[in-house]
Protein backbone atom coordinates (compact mmCIF):
# COMPACT_ATOMS: atom_id res chain seq x y z
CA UNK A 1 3.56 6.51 -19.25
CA UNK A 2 1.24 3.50 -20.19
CA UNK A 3 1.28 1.24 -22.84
CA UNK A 4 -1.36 -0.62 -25.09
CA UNK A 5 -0.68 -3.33 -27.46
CA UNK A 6 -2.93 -5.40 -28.95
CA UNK A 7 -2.96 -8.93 -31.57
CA UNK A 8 -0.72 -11.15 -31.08
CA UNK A 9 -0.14 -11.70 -26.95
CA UNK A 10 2.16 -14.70 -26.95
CA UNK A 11 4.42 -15.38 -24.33
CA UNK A 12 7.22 -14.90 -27.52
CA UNK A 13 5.29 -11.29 -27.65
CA UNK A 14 5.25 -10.33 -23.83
CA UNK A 15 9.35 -10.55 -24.09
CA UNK A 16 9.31 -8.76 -27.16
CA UNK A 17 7.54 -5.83 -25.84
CA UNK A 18 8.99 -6.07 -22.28
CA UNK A 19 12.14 -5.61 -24.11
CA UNK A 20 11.25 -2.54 -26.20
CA UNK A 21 9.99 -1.08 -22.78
CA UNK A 22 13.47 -1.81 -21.46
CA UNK A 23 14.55 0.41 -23.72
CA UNK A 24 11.70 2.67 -23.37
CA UNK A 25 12.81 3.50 -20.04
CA UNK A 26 16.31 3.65 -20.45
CA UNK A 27 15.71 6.57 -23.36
CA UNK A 28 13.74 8.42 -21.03
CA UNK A 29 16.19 8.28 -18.24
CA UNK A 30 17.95 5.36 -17.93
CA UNK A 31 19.30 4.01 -14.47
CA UNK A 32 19.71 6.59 -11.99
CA UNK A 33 22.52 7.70 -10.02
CA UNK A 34 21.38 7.53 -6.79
CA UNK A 35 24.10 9.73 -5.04
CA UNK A 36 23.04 11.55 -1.55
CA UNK A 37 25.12 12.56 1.02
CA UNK A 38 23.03 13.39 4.66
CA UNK A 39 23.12 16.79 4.77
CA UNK A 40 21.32 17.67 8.23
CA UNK A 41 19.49 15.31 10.76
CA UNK A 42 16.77 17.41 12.75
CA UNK A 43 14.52 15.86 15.11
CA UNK A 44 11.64 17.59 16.37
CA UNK A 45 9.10 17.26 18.95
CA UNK A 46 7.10 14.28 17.16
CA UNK A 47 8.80 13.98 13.74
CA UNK A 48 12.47 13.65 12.30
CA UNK A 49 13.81 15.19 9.30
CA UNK A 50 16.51 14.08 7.39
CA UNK A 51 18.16 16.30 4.58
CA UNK A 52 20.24 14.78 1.60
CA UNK A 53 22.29 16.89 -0.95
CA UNK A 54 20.86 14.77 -3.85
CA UNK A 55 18.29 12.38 -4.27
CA UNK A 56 18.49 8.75 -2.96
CA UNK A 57 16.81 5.38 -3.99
CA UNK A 58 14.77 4.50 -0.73
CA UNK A 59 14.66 4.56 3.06
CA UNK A 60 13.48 2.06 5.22
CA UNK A 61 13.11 1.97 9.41
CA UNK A 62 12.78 -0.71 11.92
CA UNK A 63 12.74 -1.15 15.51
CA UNK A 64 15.28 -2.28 18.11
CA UNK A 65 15.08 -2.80 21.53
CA UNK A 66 17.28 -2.72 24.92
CA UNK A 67 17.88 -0.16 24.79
CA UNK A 68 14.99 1.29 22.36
CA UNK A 69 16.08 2.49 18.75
CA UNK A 70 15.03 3.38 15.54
CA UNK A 71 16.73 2.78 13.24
CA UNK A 72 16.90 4.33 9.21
CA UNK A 73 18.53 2.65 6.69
CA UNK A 74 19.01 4.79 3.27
CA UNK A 75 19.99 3.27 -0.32
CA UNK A 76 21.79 5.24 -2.07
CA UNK A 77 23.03 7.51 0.57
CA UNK A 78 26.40 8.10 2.31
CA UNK A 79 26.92 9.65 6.27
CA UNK A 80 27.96 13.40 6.91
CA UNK A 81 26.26 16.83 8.30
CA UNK A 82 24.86 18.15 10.95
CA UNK A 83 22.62 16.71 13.75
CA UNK A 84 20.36 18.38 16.14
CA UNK A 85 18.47 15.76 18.66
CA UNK A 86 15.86 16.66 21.23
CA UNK A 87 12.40 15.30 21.68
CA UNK A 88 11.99 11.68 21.86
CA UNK A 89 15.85 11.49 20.69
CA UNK A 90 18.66 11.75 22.67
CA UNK A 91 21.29 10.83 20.47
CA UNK A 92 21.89 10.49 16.74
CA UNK A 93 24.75 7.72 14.77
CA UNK A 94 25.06 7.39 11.40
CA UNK A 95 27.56 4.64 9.62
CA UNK A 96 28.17 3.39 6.06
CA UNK A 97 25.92 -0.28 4.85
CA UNK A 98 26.04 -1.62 1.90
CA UNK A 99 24.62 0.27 -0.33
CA UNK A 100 23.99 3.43 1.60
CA UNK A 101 23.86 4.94 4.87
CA UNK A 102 22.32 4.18 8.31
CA UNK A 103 20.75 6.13 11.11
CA UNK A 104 20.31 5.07 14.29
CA UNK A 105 18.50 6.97 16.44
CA UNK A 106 18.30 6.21 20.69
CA UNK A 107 15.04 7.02 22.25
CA UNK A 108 14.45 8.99 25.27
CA UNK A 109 10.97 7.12 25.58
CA UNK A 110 9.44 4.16 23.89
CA UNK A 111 8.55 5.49 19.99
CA UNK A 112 7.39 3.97 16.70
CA UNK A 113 7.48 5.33 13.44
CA UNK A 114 3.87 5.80 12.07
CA UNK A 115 4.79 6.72 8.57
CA UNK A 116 7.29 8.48 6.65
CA UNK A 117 7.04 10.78 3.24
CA UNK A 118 9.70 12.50 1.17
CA UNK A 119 9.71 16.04 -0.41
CA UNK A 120 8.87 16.62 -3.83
CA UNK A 121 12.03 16.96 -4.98
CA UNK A 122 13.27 13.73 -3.15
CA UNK A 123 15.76 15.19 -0.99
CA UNK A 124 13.79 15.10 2.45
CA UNK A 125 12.32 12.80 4.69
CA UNK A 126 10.41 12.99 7.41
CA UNK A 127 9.70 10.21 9.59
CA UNK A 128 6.50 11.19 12.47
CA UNK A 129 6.97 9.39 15.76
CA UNK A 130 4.37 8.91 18.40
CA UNK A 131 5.12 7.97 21.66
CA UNK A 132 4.12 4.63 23.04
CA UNK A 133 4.40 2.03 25.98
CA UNK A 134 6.89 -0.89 26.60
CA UNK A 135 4.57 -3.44 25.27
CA UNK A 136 3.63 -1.77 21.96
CA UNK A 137 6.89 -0.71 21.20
CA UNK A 138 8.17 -4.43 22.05
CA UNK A 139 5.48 -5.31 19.63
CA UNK A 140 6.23 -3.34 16.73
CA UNK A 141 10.00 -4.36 16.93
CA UNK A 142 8.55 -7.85 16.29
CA UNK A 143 7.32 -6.33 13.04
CA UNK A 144 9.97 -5.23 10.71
CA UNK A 145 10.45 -2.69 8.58
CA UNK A 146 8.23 0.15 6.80
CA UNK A 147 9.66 0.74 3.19
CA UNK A 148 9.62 5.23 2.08
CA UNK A 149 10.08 6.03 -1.72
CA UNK A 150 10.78 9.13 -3.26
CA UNK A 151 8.87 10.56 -6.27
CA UNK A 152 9.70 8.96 -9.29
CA UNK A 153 10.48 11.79 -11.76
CA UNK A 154 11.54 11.32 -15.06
CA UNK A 155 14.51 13.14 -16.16
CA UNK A 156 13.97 16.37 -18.46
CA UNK A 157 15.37 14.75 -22.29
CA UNK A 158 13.96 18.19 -24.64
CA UNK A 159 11.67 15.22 -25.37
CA UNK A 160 7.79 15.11 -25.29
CA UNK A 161 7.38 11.58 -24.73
CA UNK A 162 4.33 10.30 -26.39
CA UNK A 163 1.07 8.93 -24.16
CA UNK A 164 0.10 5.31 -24.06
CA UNK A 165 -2.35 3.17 -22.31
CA UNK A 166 -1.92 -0.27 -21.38
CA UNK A 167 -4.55 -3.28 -22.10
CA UNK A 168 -3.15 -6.63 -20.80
CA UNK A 169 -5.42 -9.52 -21.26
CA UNK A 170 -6.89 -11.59 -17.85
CA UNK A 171 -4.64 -14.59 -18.16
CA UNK A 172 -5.89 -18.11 -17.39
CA UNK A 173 -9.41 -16.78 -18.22
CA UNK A 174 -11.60 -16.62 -21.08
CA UNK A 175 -14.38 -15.53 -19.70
CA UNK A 176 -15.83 -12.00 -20.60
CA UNK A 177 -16.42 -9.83 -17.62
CA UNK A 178 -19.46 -7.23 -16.84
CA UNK A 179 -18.18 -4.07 -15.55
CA UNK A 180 -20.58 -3.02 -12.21
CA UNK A 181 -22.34 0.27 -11.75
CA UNK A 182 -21.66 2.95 -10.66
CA UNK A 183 -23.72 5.18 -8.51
CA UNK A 184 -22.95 8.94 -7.79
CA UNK A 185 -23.01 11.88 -9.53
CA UNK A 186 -20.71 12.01 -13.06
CA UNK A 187 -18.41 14.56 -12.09
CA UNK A 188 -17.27 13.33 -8.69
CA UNK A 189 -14.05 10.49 -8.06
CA UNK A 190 -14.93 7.40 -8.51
CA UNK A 191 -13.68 4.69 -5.28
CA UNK A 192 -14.43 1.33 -6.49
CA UNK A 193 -14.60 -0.86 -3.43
CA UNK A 194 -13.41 -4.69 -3.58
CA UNK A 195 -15.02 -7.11 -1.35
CA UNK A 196 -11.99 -9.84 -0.71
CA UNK A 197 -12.67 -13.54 -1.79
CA UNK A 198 -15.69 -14.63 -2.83
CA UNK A 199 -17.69 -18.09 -4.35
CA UNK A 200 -15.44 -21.19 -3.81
CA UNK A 201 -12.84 -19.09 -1.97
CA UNK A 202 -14.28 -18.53 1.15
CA UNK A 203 -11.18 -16.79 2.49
CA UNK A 204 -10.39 -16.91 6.12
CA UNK A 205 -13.03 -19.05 8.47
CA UNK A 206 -13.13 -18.25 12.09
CA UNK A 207 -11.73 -21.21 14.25
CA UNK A 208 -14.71 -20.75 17.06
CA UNK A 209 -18.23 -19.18 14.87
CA UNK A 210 -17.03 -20.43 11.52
CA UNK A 211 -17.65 -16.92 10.19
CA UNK A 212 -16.32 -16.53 6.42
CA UNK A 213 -14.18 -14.00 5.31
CA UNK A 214 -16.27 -13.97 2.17
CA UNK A 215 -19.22 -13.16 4.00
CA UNK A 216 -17.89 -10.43 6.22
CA UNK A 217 -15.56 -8.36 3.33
CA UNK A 218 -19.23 -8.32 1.45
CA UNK A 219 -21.24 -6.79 4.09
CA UNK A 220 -18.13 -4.36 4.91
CA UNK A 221 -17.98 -3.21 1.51
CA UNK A 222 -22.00 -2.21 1.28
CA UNK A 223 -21.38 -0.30 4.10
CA UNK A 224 -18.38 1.67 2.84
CA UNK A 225 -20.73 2.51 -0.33
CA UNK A 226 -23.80 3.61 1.67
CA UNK A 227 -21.72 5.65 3.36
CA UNK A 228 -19.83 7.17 0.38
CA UNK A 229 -22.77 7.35 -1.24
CA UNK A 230 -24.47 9.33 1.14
CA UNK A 231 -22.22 12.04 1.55
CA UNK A 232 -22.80 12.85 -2.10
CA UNK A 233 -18.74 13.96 -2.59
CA UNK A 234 -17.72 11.14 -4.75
CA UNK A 235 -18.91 8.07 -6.89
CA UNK A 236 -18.80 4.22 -5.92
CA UNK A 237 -18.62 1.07 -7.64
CA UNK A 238 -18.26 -2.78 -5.90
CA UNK A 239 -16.36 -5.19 -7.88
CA UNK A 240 -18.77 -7.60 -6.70
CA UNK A 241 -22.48 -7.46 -5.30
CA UNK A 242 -23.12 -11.02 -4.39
CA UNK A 243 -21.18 -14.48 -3.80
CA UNK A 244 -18.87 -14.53 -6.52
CA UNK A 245 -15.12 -15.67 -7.28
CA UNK A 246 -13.21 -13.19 -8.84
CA UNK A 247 -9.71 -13.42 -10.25
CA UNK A 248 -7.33 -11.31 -8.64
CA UNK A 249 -6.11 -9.19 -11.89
CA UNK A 250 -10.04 -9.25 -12.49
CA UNK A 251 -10.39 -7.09 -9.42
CA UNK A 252 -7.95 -4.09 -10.02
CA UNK A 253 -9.00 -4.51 -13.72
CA UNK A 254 -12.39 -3.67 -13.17
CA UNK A 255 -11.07 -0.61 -11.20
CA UNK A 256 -9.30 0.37 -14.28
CA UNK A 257 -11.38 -0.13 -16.34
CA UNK A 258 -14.00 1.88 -14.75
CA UNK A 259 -10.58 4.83 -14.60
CA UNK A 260 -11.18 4.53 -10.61
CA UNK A 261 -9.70 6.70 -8.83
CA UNK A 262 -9.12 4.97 -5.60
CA UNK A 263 -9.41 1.20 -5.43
CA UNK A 264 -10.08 -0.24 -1.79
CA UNK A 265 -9.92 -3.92 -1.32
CA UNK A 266 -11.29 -5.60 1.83
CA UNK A 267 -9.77 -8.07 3.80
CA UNK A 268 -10.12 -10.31 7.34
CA UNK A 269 -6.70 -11.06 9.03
CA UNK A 270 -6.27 -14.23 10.18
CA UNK A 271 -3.45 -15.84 12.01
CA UNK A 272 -3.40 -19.84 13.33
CA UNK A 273 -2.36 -19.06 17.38
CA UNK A 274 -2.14 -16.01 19.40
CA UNK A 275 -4.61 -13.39 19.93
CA UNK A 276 -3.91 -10.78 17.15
CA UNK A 277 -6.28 -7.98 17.25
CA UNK A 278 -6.61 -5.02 15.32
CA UNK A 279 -7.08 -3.40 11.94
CA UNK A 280 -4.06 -3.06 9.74
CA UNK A 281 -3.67 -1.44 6.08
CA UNK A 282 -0.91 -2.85 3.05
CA UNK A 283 0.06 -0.83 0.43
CA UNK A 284 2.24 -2.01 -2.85
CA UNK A 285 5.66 -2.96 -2.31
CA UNK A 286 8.20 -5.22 -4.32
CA UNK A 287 10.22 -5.84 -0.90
CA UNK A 288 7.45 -7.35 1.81
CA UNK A 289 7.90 -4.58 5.29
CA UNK A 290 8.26 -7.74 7.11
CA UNK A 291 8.07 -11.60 7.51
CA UNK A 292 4.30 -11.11 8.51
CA UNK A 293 3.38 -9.17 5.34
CA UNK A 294 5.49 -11.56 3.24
CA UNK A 295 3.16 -14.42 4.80
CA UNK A 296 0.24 -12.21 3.68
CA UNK A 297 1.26 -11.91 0.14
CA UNK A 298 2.06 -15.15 -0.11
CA UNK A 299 -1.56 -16.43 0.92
CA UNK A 300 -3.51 -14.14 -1.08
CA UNK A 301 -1.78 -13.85 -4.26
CA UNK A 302 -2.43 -18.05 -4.10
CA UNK A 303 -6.08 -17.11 -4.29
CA UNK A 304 -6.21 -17.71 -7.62
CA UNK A 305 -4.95 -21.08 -7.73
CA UNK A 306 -7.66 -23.37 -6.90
CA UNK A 307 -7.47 -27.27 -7.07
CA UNK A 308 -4.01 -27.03 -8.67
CA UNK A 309 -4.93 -24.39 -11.67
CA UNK A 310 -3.08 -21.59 -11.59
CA UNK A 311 -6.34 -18.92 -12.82
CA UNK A 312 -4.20 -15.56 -12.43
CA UNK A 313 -0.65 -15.90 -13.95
CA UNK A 314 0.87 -12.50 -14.94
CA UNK A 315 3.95 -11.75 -17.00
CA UNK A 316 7.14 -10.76 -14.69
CA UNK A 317 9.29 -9.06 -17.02
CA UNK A 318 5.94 -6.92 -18.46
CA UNK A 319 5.08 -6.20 -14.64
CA UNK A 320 7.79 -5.18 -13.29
CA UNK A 321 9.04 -2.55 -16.15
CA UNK A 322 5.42 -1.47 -15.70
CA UNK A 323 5.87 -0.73 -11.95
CA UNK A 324 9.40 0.27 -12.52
CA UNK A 325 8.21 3.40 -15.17
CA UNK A 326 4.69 4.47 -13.49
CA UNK A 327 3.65 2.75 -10.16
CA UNK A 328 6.32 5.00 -7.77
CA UNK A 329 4.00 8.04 -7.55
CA UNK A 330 1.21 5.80 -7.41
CA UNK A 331 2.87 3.80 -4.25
CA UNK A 332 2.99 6.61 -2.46
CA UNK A 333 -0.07 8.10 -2.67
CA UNK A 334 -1.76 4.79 -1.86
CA UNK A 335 0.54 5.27 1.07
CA UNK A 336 -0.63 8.55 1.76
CA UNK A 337 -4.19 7.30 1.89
CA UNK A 338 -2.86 4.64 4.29
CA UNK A 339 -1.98 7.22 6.49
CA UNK A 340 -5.12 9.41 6.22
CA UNK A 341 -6.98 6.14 6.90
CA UNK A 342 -5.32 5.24 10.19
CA UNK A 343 -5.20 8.38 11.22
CA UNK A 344 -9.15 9.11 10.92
CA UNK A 345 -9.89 5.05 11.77
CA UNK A 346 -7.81 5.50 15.21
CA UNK A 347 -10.87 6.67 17.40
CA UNK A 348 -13.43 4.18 15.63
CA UNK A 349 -12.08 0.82 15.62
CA UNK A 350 -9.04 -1.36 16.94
CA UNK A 351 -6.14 -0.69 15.38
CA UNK A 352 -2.50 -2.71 14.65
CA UNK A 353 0.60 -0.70 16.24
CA UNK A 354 1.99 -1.22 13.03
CA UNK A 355 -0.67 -0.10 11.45
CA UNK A 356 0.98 0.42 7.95
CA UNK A 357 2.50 -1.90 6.21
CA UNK A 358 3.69 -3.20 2.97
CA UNK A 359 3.95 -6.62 0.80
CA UNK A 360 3.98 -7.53 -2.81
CA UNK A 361 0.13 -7.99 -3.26
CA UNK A 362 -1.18 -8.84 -6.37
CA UNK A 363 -4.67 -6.94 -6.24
CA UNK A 364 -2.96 -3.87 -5.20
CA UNK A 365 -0.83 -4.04 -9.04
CA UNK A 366 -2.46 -1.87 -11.06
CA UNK A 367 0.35 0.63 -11.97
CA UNK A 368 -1.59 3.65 -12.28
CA UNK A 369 -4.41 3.87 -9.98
CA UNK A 370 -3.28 4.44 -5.86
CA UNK A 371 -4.75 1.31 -3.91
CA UNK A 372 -4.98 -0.40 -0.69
CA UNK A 373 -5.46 -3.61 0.56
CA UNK A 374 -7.71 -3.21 4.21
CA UNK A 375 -7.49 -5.69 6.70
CA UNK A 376 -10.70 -4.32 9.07
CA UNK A 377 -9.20 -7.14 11.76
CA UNK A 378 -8.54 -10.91 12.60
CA UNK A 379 -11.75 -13.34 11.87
CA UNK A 380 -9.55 -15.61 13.99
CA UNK A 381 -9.95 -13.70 17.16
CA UNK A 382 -13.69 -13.62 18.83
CA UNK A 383 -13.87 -9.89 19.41
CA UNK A 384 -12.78 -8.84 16.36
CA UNK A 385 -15.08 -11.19 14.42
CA UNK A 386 -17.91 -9.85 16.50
CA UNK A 387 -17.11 -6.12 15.64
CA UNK A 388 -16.83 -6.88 12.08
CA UNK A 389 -20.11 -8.92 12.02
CA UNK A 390 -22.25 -6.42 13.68
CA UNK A 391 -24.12 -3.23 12.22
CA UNK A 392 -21.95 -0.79 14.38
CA UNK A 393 -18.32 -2.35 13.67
CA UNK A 394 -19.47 -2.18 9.80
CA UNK A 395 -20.77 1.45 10.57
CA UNK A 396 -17.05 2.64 12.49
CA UNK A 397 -15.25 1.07 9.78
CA UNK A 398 -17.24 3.06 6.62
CA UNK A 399 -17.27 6.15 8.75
CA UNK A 400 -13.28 5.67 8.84
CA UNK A 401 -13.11 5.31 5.12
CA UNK A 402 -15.38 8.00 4.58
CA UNK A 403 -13.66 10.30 6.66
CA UNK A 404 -10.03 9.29 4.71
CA UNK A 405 -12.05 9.66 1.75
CA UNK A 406 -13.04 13.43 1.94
CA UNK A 407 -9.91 14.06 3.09
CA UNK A 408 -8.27 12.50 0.27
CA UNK A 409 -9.63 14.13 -2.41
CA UNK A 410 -10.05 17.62 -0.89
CA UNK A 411 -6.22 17.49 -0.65
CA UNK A 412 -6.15 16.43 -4.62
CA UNK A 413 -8.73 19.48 -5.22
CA UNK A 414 -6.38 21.70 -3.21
CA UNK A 415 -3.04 20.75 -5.22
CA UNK A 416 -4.56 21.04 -8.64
């Protein structure tokens, strides 16, 4: 469901209707009774399944090392049934954590976890594992956790709940804002690429060219919509053409404005010492995967506060019953996109181990439209400035989303 209100938009008014959408969803469903018990634990040559007898909240995984483990922690979820190892497992625990239930699986090899999706109906999960070396798998221990969330589906009431739409205002800004166009064909998606930063936010600035992150997500972002473009299957819109400052809400508004139905953002990683390499993608989540992404979200979603003035406040009670009713399907197809992306982007460009994670982005709010927030690499590191500054890192990188792209949408064709 979405919501539109309109007149008065006081803060007095955003409590008001953040109430009445309190009790919106509580009529429709209320809180729910998150009660699985592990039915069956299978693990397969490069995947694991896990069975519940009812649905559960969420499932996380993370890492540990000497000796090498995975590691699933369930909400919602108590131990029990059956467990058949083999593959890259050897042996199988489960034990009771607050909350729910957790899995720990030992490795016969050196394994991460490179995503992880549950059924339709909630009640499985499968978590695919890929075999790597000492280093890597060191590595992505260092890295945290990667959040899995069933499908949110709202409980049958004999009800036919009415359809809303949402219109919140920009906050901090009176300015009035032209929509972009779009090129393509009518009838084909619509992908509305987001070049990060912009005007007197430069973004990141590499330490040894002085390359800006401004200037790089721009370039990257023409390239993704020549390419889309020119494979004539869907329709593409920039939220910005030129050296412009954009507030953050400003940038998945224009998206939904436009009813995208993909919304890309670009990025440049950056990170003060080390040598980080490698392209990494961030989907929405309320709980950052790890400190890392935390440290991201907490250094873009500033973005909008420059010299002191906070540009791009948003109402917490209003977004988070927003997420709350609508945004779970929507989080995981954006992570299903993640996926598709690293899995097509693997034999074009340097890629994280971890290459999926998640944080509590603000560009990546809009509750009804999947998104993803695409860090192409580190500006900070040489190498991975020069790919992304040259004509044939900006080419692998389109080709990557292209590919993802395609792929994306002939799967949406397919279900419907």
């Amino acid at each position: 469901m979405v919501f539109r209100w309109t007149g008065d938009k006081s803060p007095r008014h955003y409590v008001r209707v953040s109430f009445i959408l309190a009790l919106l969803a509580l009529w429709f469903g209320g809180t729910p009774a998150w009660a699985g018990t592990i039915q069956r634990v299978e693990v397969r040559n490069d995947s694991v399944v896990v069975t519940f007898d009812g649905r559960v909240a969420d499932a996380s995984s993370f890492l540990l090392a000497s000796p090498n483990r995975v590691a699933l922690d369930v909400t919602g979820a108590k131990p029990g049934g059956t467990v058949k190892t083999g593959g890259l497992v050897g042996g199988v625990r489960e034990g009771v954590r607050d909350g729910g239930a957790r899995v720990v699986f030992d490795l016969t090899r050196p394994a991460v976890v490179t995503g992880g999706k549950f059924g339709a109906d909630g009640r499985v999960l499968t978590l695919q594992l890929k075999t790597v070396d000492d280093d890597d798998f060191a590595r992505a221990a260092g890295e945290g956790k990667l959040r899995f969330l069933p499908p949110f589906n709202m409980p049958d009431t004999g009800l036919i709940p009415a359809r809303y739409t949402v219109s919140l205002p920009v906050p901090g800004s009176s300015r009035t804002l032209t929509l972009p166009r779009v090129d393509g064909d009518a009838d084909r998606p619509l992908v509305v690429i987001d070049a990060g930063h912009g005007g007197f936010d430069p973004g990141a600035i590499s330490p040894t060219s002085g390359l800006k992150e401004k200037d790089v997500t721009l370039k990257i972002a023409k390239a993704i919509r020549d390419e889309l473009l020119k494979s004539g299957r869907v329709r593409v819109a920039l939220t910005r053409e030129d050296d412009r400052f954009l507030v953050l809400q400003e940038r998945y508004g224009i998206a939904r404005k436009l009813k995208a139905d993909l919304f890309i953002s670009i990025h440049c990683d950056s990170v003060g010492t080390g040598d980080a390499t490698g392209a990494s993608v961030y989907t929405l989540s309320e709980i950052a995967s790890d400190k890392e992404a935390a440290k991201l979200a907490s250094r873009e979603n500033k973005a909008d506060i420059i010299g002191g003035i906070d540009l791009g406040g948003e109402n917490a009670d209003v977004s988070s019953i927003l997420i709350d009713l609508t945004q779970r399907e929507t989080m995981n197809a954006s992570a299903a996109f993640a996926r598709l992306l690293g899995r097509e982007a693997a034999p074009l460009m340097p890629l994280r181990t971890n290459f999926h994670k998640m944080a509590s982005l603000m560009v990546l709010k809009a509750p009804d439209m999947p998104s993803i927030l695409f860090e192409t690499g580190y500006i900070s590191n040489p190498n991975d400035a020069a790919f992304l500054d040259s004509p044939e890192g900006r080419k692998r990188i389109a080709t990557s989303v292209l590919r993802a792209v395609e792929i994306n949408f002939a799967k949406r064709m397919a279900a419907n």
